[in-house]
Protein backbone atom coordinates (compact mmCIF):
# COMPACT_ATOMS: atom_id res chain seq x y z
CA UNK A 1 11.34 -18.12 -15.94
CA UNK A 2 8.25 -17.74 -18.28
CA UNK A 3 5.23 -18.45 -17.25
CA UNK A 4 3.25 -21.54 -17.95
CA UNK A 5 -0.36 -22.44 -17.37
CA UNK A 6 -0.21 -24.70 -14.78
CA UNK A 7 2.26 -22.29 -13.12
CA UNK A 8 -0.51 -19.39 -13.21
CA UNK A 9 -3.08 -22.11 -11.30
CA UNK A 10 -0.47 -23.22 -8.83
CA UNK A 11 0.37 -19.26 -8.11
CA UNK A 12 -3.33 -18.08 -7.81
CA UNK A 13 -3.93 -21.30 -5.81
CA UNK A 14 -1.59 -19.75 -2.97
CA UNK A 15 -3.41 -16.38 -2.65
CA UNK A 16 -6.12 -18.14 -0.58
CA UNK A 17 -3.66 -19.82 1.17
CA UNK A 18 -1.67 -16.83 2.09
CA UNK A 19 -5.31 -15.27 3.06
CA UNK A 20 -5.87 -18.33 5.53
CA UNK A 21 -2.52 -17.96 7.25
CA UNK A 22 -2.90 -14.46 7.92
CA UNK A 23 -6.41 -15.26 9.68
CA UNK A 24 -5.15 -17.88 11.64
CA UNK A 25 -4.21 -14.27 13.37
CA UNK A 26 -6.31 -12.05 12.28
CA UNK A 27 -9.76 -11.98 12.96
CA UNK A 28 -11.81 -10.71 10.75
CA UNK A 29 -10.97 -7.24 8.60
CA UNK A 30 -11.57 -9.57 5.20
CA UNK A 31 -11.51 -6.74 3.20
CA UNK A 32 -8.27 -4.87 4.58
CA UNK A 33 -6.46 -7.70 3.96
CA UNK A 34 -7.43 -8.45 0.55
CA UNK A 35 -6.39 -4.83 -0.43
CA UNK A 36 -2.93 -5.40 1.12
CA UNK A 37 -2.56 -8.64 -0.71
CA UNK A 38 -4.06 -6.81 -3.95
CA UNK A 39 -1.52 -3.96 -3.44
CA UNK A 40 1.67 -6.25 -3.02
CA UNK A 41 0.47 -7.78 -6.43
CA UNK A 42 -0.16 -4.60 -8.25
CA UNK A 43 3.84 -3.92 -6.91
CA UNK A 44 3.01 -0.95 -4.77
CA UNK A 45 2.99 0.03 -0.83
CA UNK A 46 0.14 0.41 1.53
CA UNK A 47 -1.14 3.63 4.31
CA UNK A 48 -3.02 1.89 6.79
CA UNK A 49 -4.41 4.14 9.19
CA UNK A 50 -6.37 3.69 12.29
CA UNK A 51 -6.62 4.08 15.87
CA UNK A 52 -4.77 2.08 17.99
CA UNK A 53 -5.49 -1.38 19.42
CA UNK A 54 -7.05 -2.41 15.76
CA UNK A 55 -3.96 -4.72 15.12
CA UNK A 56 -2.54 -2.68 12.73
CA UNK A 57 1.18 -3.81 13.56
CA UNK A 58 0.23 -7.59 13.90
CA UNK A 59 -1.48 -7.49 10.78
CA UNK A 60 1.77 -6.53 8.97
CA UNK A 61 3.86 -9.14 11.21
CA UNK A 62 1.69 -11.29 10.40
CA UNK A 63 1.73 -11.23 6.66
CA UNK A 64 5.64 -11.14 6.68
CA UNK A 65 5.59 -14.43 8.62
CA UNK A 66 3.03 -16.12 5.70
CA UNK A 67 5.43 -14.40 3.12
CA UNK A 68 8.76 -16.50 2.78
CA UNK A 69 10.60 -12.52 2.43
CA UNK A 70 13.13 -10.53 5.07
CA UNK A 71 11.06 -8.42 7.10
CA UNK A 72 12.29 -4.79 9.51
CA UNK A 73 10.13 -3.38 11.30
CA UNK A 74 11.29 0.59 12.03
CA UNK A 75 9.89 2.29 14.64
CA UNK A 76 9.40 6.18 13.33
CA UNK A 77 10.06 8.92 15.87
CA UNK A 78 10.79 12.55 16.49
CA UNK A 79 14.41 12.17 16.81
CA UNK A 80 14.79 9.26 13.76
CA UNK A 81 17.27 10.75 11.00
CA UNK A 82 17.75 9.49 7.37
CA UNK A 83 20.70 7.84 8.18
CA UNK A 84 18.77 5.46 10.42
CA UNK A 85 16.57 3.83 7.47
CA UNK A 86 18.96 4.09 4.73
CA UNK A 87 21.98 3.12 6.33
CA UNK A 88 25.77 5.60 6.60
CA UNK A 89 29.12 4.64 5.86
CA UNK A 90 31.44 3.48 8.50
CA UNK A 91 35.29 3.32 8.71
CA UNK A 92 37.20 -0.05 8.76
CA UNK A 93 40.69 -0.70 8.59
CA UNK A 94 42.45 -3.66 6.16
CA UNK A 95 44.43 -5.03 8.70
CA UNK A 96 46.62 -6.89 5.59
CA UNK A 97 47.69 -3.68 4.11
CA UNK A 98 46.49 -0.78 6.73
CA UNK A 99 44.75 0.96 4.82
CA UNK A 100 41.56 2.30 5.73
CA UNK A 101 38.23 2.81 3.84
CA UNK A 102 34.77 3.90 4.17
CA UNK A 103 32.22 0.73 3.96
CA UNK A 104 27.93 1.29 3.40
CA UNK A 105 26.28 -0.34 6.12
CA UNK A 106 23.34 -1.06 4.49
CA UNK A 107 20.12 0.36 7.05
CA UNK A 108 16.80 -1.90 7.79
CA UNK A 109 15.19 -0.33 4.25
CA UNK A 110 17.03 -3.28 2.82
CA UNK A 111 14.58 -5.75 3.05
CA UNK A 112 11.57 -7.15 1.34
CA UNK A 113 8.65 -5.67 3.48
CA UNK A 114 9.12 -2.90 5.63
CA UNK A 115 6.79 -1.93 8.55
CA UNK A 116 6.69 1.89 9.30
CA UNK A 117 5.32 2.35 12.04
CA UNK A 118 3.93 6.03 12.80
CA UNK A 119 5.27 7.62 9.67
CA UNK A 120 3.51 10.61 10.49
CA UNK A 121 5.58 11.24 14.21
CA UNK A 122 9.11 11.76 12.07
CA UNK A 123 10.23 15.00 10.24
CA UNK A 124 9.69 15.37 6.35
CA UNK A 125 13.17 15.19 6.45
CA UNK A 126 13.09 11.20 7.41
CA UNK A 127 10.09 10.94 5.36
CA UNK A 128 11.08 12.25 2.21
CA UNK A 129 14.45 9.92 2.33
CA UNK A 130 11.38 7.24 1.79
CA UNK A 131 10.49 8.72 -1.40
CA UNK A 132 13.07 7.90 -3.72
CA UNK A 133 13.23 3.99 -2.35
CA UNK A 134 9.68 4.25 -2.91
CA UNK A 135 9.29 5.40 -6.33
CA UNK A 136 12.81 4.52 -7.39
CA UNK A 137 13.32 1.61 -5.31
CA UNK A 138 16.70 2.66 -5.17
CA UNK A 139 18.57 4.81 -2.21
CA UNK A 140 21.36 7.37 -2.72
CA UNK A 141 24.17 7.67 -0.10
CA UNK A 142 27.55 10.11 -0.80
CA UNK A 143 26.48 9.92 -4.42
CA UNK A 144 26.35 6.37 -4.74
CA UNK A 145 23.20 4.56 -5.83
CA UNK A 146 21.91 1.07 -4.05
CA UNK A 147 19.86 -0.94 -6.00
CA UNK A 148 16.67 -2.34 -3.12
CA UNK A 149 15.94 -5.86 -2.78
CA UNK A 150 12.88 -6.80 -4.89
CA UNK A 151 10.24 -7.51 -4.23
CA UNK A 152 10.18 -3.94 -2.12
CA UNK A 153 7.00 -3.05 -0.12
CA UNK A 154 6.18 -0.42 2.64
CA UNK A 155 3.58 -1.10 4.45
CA UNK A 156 3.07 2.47 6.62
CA UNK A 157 1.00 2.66 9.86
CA UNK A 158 -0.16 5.96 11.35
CA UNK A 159 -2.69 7.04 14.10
CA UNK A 160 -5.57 9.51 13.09
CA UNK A 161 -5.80 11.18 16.30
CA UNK A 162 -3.31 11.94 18.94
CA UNK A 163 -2.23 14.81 16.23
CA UNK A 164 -0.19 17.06 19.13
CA UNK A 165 3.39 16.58 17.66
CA UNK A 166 2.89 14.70 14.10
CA UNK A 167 4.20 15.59 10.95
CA UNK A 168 1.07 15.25 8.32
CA UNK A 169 2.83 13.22 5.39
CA UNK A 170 2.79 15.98 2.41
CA UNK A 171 0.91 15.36 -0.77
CA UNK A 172 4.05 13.79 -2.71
CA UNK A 173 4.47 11.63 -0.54
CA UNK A 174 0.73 10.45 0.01
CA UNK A 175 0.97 9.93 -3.83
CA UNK A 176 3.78 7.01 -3.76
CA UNK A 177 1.15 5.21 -1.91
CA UNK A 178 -0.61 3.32 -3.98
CA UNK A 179 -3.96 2.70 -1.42
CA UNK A 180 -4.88 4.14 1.86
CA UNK A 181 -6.65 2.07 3.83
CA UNK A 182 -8.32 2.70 6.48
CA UNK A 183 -8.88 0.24 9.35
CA UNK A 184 -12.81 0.29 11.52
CA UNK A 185 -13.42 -1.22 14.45
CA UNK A 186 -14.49 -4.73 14.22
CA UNK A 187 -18.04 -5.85 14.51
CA UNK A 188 -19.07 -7.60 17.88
CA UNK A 189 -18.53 -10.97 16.63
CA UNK A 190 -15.17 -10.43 15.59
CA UNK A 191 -14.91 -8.57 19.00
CA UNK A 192 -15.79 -11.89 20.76
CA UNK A 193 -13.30 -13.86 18.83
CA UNK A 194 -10.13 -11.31 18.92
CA UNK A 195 -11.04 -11.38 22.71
CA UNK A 196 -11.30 -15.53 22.96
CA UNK A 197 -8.57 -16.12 20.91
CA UNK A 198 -5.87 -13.65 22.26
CA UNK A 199 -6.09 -14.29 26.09
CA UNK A 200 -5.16 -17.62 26.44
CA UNK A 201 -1.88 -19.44 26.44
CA UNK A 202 -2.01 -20.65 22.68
CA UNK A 203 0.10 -19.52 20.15
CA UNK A 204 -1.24 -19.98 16.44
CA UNK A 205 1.63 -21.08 14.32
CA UNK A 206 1.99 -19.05 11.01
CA UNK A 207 3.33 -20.46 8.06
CA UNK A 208 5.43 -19.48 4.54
CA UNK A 209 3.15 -19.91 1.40
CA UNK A 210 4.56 -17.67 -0.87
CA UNK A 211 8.14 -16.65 -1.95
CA UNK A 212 9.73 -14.16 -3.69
CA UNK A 213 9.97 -15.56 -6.90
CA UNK A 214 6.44 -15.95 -6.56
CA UNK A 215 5.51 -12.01 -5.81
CA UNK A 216 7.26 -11.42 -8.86
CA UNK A 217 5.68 -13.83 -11.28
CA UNK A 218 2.59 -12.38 -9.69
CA UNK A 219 3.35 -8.77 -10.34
CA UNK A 220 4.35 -9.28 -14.23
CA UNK A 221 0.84 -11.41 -14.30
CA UNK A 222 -1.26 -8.91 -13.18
CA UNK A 223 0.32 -6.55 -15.83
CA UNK A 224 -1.01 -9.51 -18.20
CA UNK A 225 -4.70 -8.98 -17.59
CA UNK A 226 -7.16 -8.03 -19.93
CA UNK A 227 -9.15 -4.71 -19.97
CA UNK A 228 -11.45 -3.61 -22.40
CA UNK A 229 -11.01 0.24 -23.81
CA UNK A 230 -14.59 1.13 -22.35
CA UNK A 231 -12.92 0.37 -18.79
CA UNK A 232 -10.11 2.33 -19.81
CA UNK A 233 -12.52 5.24 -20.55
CA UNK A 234 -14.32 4.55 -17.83
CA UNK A 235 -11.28 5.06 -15.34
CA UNK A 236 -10.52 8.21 -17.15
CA UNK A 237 -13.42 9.55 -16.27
CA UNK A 238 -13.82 8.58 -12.70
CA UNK A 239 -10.37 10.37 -12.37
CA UNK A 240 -10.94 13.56 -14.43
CA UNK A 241 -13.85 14.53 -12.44
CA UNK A 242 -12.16 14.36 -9.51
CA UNK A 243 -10.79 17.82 -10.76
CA UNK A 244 -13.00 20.66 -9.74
CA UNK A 245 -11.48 22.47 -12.43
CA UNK A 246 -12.84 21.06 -15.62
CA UNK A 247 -14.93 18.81 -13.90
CA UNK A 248 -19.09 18.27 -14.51
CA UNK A 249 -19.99 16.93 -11.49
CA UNK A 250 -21.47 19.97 -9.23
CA UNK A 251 -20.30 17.91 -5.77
CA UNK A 252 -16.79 17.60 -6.75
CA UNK A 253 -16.62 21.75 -7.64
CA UNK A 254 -18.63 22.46 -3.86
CA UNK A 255 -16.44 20.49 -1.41
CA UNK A 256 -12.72 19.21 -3.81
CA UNK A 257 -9.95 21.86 -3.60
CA UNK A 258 -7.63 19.53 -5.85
CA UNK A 259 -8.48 16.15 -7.98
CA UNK A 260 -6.14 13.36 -8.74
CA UNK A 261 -3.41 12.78 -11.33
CA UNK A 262 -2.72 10.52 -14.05
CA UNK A 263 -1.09 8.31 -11.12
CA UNK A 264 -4.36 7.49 -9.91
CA UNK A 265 -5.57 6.14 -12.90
CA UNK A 266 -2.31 3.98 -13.30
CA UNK A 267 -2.78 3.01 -9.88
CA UNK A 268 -6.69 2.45 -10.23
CA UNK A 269 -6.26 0.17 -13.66
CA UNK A 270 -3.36 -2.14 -11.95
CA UNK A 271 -5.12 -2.74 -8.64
CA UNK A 272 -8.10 -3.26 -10.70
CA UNK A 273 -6.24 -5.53 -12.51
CA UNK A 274 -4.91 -7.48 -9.29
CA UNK A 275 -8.08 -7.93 -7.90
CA UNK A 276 -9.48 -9.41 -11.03
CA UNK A 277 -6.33 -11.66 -10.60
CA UNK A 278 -7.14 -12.18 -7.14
CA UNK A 279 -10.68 -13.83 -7.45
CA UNK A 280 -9.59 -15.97 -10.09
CA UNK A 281 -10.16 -14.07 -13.86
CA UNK A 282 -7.89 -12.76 -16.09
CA UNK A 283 -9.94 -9.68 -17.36
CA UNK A 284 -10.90 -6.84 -15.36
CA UNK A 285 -14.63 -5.70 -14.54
CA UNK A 286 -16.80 -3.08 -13.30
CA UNK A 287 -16.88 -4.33 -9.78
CA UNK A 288 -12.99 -4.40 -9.43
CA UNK A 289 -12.63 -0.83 -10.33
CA UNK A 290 -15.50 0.52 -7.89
CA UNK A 291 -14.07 -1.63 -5.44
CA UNK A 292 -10.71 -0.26 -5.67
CA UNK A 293 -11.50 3.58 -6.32
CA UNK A 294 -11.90 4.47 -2.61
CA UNK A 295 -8.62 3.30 -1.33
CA UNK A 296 -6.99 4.81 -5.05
CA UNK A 297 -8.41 8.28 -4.48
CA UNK A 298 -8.91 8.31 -0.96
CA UNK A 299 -5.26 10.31 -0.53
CA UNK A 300 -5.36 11.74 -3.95
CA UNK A 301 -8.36 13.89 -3.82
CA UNK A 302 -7.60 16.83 -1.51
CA UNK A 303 -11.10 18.79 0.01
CA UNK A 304 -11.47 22.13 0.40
CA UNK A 305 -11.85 24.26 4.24
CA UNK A 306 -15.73 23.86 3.36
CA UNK A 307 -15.57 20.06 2.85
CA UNK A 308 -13.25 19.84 6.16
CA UNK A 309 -15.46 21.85 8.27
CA UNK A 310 -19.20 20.00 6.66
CA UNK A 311 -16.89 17.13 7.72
CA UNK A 312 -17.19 16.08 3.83
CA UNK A 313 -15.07 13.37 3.17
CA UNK A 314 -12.61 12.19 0.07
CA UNK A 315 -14.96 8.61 0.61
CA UNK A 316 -17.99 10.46 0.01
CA UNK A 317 -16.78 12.78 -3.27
CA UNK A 318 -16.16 8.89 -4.85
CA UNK A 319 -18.96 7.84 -3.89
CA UNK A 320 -20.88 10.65 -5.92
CA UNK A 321 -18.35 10.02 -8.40
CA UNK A 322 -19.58 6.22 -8.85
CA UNK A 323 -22.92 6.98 -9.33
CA UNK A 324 -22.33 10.19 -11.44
CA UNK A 325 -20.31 8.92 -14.01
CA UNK A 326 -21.70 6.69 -16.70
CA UNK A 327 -20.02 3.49 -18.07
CA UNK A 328 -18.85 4.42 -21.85
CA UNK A 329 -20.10 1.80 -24.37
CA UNK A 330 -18.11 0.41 -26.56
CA UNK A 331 -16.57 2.03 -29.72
CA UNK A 332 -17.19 5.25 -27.94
């Protein structure tokens, strides 16, 4: 269906809509939830990761009940096997003829959003079957390829302490994410209202304000929005000096052990993008990029032992990064 004006303001007129619904929830966390709505437009999944009790799960629920899409929610454990996300094949019988025949029984990644919860408590074995869904959005089973449902999103939960018996997710892995976001504790008004509004009898009803037909009209607009070539440099780069390598920035060479890929500047330019989308214009400024660098290269650039033990962060290295790198003018 191509795209017509008044179908672009009736689409971005939903976002704060879907937004609303979510806080009729959630209290507060603006910010969190703008990056998960900017990441389902941008077409990628979402690390959230906090301590537990910050709503984490409900947040997620939440947005599949505002989001008119088939939601699973799996559980991720020790003892969880590939088999139990993607799905096996199981024998049935044609009771016409009597012949029998192996059947797919498609597993819960066959849905629209998926909640995985804990992804760090399962073996890389379970969490590298996520990886070709993820990038591919496609799953292999006894060499046959399954096309996912689209609009495909993970949205992956894990606990930053608690680290006795956890699998750290490995580098390719962190990669497919396209943010990392990670959740605070709210501030003591919020406190006061997540504690008024979640001990009484009440239930808030949540409703569907966006379908899937929608998602993907967003997804091929967001691809539509401007951005000049000095942004373009600019991006560049951010993400170039994140490489202590060949890098000019003297904090990135004391405390990064590895910078970020071309992926992150992909990922940094569309999220960019979807934000710009997001608050209402169709070409991309300065603000959206430095607003979406730290959750872009938050899991992308890896410190060194020095950086661990000055308790230096990723957060901190963009930060520098922000101020250290100059806007390129244009024609340069």
């Amino acid at each position: 269906m191509e795209i017509t004006e008044s179908n672009i303001t009736e689409l971005l007129a939903k976002l704060p809509r879907l937004k609303q619904e979510i806080q009729k929830v959630i209290v507060g966390q603006d910010h969190i939830l703008e990056e998960i709505i900017i990441a389902l437009m941008a077409g990628g999944h979402c690390l959230l990761e906090g301590v537990p009790g910050l709503a984490k799960t409900l947040m997620v629920r939440t947005l599949s009940q505002a989001l008119h899409l088939s939601f699973r929610r799996v559980q991720f454990t020790p003892d969880l096997m590939p088999t139990d996300i993607i799905g096996t094949e199981i024998l049935e019988e044609d009771h016409a003829t009597g012949k029998r025949f192996f059947k797919f029984n498609k597993g819960p990644l066959f849905a629209n959003i998926i909640l995985a919860d804990e992804i760090n408590r399962t073996p890389p074995k379970t969490q590298s079957a996520l990886l070709e869904a993820m990038q591919e959005f496609e799953v292999t089973y006894a060499g046959q390829t399954y096309p996912l449902d689209r609009p495909f999103f993970i949205l992956a939960t894990q606990n930053p302490i608690e680290q006795a018996g956890t699998y750290p997710l490995p580098e390719a892995q962190l990669d497919r994410f396209l943010l990392y976001i990670k959740i605070g504790y709210p501030t003591a008004a919020e406190e006061f209202g997540i504690l008024s509004s979640t001990t009484g009898a009440k239930k808030v009803p949540v409703n569907a304000v966006i379908n899937g037909e929608d998602i993907r009209q967003l997804q091929k607009l967001v691809r539509e929005v401007s951005i000049n070539d000095d942004l373009v440099h600019y991006v560049s780069g951010i993400i170039r000096a994140t490489r202590p390598d060949t890098t000019a920035v003297p904090y990135v060479k004391e405390w990064v052990r590895w910078g970020a890929g071309p992926r992150a500047g992909q990922a940094l330019i569309l999220t960019a993008k979807a934000r710009a989308l997001f608050k209402g214009r169709y070409a991309v400024i300065m603000e959206d990029i430095q607003a979406m660098a730290p959750p872009v290269l938050r899991h992308r650039t890896l410190m060194n032992f020095k950086a661990e033990a000055e308790r230096v962060t990723s957060d901190m290295v963009t930060a520098e990064l922000l101020k250290a790198i100059d806007r390129p003018k244009p024609g340069k």
